[in-house]
N, C-alpha and C. Protein backbone atom coordinates (compact mmCIF):
# COMPACT_ATOMS: atom_id res chain seq x y z
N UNK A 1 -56.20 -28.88 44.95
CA UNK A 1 -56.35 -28.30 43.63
C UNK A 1 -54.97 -28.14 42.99
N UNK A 2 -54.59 -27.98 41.67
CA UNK A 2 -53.54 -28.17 41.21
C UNK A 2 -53.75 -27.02 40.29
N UNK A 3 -52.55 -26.00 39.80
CA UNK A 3 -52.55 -25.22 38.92
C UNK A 3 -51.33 -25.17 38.33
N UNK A 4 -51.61 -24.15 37.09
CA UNK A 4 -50.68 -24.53 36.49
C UNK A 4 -49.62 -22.69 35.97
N UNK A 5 -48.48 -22.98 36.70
CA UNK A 5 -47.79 -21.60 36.64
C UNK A 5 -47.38 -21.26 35.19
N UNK A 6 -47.50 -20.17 34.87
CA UNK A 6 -46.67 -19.59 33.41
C UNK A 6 -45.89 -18.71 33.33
N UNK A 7 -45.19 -19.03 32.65
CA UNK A 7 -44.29 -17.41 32.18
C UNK A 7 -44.39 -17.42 31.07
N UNK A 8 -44.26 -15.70 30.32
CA UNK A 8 -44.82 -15.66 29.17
C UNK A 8 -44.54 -14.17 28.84
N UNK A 9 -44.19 -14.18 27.40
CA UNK A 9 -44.08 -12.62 26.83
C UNK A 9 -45.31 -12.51 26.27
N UNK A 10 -46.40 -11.08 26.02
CA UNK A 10 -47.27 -10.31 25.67
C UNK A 10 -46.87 -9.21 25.38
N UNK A 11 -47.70 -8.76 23.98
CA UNK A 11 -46.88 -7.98 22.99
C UNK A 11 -47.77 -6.79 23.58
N UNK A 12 -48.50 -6.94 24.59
CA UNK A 12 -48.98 -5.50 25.00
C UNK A 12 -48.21 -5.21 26.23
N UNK A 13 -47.53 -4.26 26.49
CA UNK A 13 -46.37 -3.36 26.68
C UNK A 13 -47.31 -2.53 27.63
N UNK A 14 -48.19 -1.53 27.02
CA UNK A 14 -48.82 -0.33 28.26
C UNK A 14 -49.75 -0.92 28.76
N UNK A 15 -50.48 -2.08 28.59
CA UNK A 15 -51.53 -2.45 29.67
C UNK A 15 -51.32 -3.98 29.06
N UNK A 16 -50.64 -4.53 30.12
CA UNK A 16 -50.84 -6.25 30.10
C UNK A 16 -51.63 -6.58 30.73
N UNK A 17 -52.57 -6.12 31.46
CA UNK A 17 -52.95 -6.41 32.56
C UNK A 17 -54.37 -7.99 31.56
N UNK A 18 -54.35 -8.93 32.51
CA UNK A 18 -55.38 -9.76 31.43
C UNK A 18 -56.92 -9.36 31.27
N UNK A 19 -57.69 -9.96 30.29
CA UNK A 19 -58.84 -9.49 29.56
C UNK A 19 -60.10 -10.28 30.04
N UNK A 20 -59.54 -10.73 31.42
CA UNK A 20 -60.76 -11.64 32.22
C UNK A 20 -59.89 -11.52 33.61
N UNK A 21 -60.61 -10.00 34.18
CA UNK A 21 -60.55 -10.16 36.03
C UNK A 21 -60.20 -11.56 36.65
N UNK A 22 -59.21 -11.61 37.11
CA UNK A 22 -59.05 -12.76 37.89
C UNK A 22 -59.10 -12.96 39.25
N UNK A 23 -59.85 -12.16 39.78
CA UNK A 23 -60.45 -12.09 41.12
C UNK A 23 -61.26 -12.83 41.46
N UNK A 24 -62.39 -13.13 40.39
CA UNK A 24 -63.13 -14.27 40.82
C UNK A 24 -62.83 -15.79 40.42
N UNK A 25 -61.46 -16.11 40.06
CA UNK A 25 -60.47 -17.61 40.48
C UNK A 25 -59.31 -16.97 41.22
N UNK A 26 -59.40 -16.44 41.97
CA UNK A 26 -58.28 -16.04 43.19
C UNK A 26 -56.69 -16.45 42.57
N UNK A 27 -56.25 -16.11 41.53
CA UNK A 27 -55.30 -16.72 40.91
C UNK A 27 -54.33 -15.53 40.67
N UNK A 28 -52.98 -15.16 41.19
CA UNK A 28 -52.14 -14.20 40.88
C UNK A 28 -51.58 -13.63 39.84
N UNK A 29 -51.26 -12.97 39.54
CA UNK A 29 -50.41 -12.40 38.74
C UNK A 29 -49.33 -11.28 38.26
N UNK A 30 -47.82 -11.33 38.05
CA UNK A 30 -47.45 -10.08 37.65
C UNK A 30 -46.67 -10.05 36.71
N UNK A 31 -46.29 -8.76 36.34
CA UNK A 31 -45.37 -8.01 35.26
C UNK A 31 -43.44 -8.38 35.88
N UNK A 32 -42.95 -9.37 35.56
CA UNK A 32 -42.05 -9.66 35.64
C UNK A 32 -40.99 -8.67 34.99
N UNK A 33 -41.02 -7.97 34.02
CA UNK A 33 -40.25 -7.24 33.25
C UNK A 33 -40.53 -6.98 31.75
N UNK A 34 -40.34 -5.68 31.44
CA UNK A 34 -40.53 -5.84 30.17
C UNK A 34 -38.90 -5.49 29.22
N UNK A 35 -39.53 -5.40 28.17
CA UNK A 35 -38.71 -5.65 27.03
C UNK A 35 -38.58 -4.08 26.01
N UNK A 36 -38.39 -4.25 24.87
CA UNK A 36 -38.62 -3.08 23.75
C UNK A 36 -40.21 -3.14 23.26
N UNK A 37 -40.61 -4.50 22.92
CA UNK A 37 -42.30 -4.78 22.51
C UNK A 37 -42.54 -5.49 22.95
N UNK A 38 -42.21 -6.13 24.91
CA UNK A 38 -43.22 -6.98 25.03
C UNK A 38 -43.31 -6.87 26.78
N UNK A 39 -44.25 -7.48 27.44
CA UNK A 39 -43.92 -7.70 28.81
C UNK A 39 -43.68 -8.92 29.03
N UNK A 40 -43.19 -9.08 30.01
CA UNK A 40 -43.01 -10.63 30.71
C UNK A 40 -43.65 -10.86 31.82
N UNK A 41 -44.71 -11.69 31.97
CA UNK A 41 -45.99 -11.72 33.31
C UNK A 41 -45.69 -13.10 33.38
N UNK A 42 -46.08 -13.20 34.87
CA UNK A 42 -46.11 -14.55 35.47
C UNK A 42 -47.25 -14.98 36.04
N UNK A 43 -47.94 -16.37 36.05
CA UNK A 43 -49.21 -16.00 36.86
C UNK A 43 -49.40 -17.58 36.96
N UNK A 44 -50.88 -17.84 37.85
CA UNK A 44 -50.96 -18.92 38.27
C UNK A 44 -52.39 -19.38 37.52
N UNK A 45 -52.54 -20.28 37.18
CA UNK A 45 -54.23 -20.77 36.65
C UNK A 45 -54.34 -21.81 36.79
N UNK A 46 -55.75 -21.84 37.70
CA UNK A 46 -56.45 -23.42 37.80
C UNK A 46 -56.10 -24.40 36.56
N UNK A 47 -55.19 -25.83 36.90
CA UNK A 47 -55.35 -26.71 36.03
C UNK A 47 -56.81 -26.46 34.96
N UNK A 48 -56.38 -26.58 33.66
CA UNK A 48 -57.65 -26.68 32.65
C UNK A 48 -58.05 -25.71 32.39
N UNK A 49 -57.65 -24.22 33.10
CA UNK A 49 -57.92 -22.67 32.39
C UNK A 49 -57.10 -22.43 31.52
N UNK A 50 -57.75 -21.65 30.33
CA UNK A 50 -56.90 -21.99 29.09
C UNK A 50 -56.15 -20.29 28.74
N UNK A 51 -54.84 -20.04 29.37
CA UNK A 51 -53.79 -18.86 29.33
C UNK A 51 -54.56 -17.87 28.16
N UNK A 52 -55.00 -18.34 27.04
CA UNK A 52 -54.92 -17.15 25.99
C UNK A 52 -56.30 -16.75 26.56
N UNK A 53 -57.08 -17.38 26.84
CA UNK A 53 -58.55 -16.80 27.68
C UNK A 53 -58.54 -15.38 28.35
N UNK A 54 -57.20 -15.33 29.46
CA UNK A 54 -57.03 -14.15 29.56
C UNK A 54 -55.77 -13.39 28.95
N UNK A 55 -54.70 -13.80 28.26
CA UNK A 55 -53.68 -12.82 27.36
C UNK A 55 -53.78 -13.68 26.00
N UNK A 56 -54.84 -12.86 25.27
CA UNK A 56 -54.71 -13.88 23.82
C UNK A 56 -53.69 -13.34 22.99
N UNK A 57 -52.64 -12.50 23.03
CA UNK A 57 -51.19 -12.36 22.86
C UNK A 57 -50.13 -13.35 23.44
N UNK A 58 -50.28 -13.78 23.99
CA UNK A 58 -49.39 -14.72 24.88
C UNK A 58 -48.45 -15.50 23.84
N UNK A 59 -46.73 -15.61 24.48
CA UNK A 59 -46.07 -16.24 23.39
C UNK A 59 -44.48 -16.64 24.21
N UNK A 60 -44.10 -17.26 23.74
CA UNK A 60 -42.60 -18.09 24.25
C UNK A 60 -43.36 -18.02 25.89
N UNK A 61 -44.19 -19.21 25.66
CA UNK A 61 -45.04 -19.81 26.50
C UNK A 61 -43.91 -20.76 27.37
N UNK A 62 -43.91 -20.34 28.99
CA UNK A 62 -43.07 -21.74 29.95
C UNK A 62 -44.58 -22.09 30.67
N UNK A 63 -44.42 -23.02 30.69
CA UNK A 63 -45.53 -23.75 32.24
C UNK A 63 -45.14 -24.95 32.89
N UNK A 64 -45.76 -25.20 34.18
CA UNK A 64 -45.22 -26.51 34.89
C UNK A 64 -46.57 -26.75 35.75
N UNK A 65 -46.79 -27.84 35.94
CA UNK A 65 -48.18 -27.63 37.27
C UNK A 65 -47.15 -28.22 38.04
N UNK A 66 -48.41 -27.24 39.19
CA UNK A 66 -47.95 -27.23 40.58
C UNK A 66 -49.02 -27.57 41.68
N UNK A 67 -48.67 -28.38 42.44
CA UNK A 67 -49.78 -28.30 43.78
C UNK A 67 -50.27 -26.79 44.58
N UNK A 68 -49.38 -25.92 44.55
CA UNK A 68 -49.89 -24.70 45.57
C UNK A 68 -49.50 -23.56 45.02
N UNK A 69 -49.63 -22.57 45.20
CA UNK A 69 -49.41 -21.22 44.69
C UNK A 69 -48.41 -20.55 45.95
N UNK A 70 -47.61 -20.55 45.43
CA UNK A 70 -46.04 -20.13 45.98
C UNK A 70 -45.53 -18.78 45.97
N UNK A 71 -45.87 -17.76 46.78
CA UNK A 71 -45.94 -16.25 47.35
C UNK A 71 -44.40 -15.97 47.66
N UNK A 72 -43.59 -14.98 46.70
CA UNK A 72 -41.97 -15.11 47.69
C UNK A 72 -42.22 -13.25 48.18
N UNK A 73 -41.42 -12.96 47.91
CA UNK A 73 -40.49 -11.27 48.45
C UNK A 73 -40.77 -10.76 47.19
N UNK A 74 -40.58 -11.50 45.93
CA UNK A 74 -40.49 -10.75 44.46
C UNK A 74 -41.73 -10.85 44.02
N UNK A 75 -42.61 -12.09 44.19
CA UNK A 75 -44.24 -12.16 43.68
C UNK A 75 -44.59 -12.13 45.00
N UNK A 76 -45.23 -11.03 45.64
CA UNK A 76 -45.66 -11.21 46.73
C UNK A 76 -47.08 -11.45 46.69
N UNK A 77 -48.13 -11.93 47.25
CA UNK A 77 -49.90 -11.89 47.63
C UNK A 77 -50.14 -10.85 46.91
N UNK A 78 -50.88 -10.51 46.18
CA UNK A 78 -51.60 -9.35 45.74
C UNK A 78 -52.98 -9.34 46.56
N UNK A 79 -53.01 -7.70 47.22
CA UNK A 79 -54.52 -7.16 47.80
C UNK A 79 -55.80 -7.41 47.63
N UNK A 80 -56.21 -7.72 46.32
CA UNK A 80 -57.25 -8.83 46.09
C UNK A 80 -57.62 -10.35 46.07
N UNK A 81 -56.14 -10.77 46.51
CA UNK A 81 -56.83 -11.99 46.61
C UNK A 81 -57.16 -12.50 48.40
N UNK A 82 -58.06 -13.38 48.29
CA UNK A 82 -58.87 -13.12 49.84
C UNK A 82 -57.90 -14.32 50.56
């Protein structure tokens, strides 16, 4: 399977969290840092899932696909995914 990583500012600040659970596509995500009005989240989505689906704020959009979903020390596994 191939997905496709992003980075990305969202102008929601107290709850970025996205607007479609992503527990059921086992696909990561976090709050990289924020800003004065924005956060910076990183996350992973199945090739062909479309980013604003779950942050329809989303903006100074990076992406790259990737073959695997790549876990370090700084994005570690999150508890929900199985």
């Amino acid at each position: 399977m191939k997905y496709i990583w992003y980075r990305f500012k969202t102008k929601s600040i107290e709850d970025y969290r996205p607007l479609i659970d992503m527990r059921d596509i086992q696909c990561p995500w976090w709050c990289s840092g924020e800003g004065t009005d924005y956060a910076i989240i990183i996350c992973y989505l199945p090739n062909g899932e479309d980013l604003l689906k779950y942050w329809d704020d989303a903006y100074d959009i990076d992406s790259k696909e990737v073959d695997e979903i790549k876990y370090t020390d700084r994005f570690k596994k999150p508890d929900w995914i199985d």
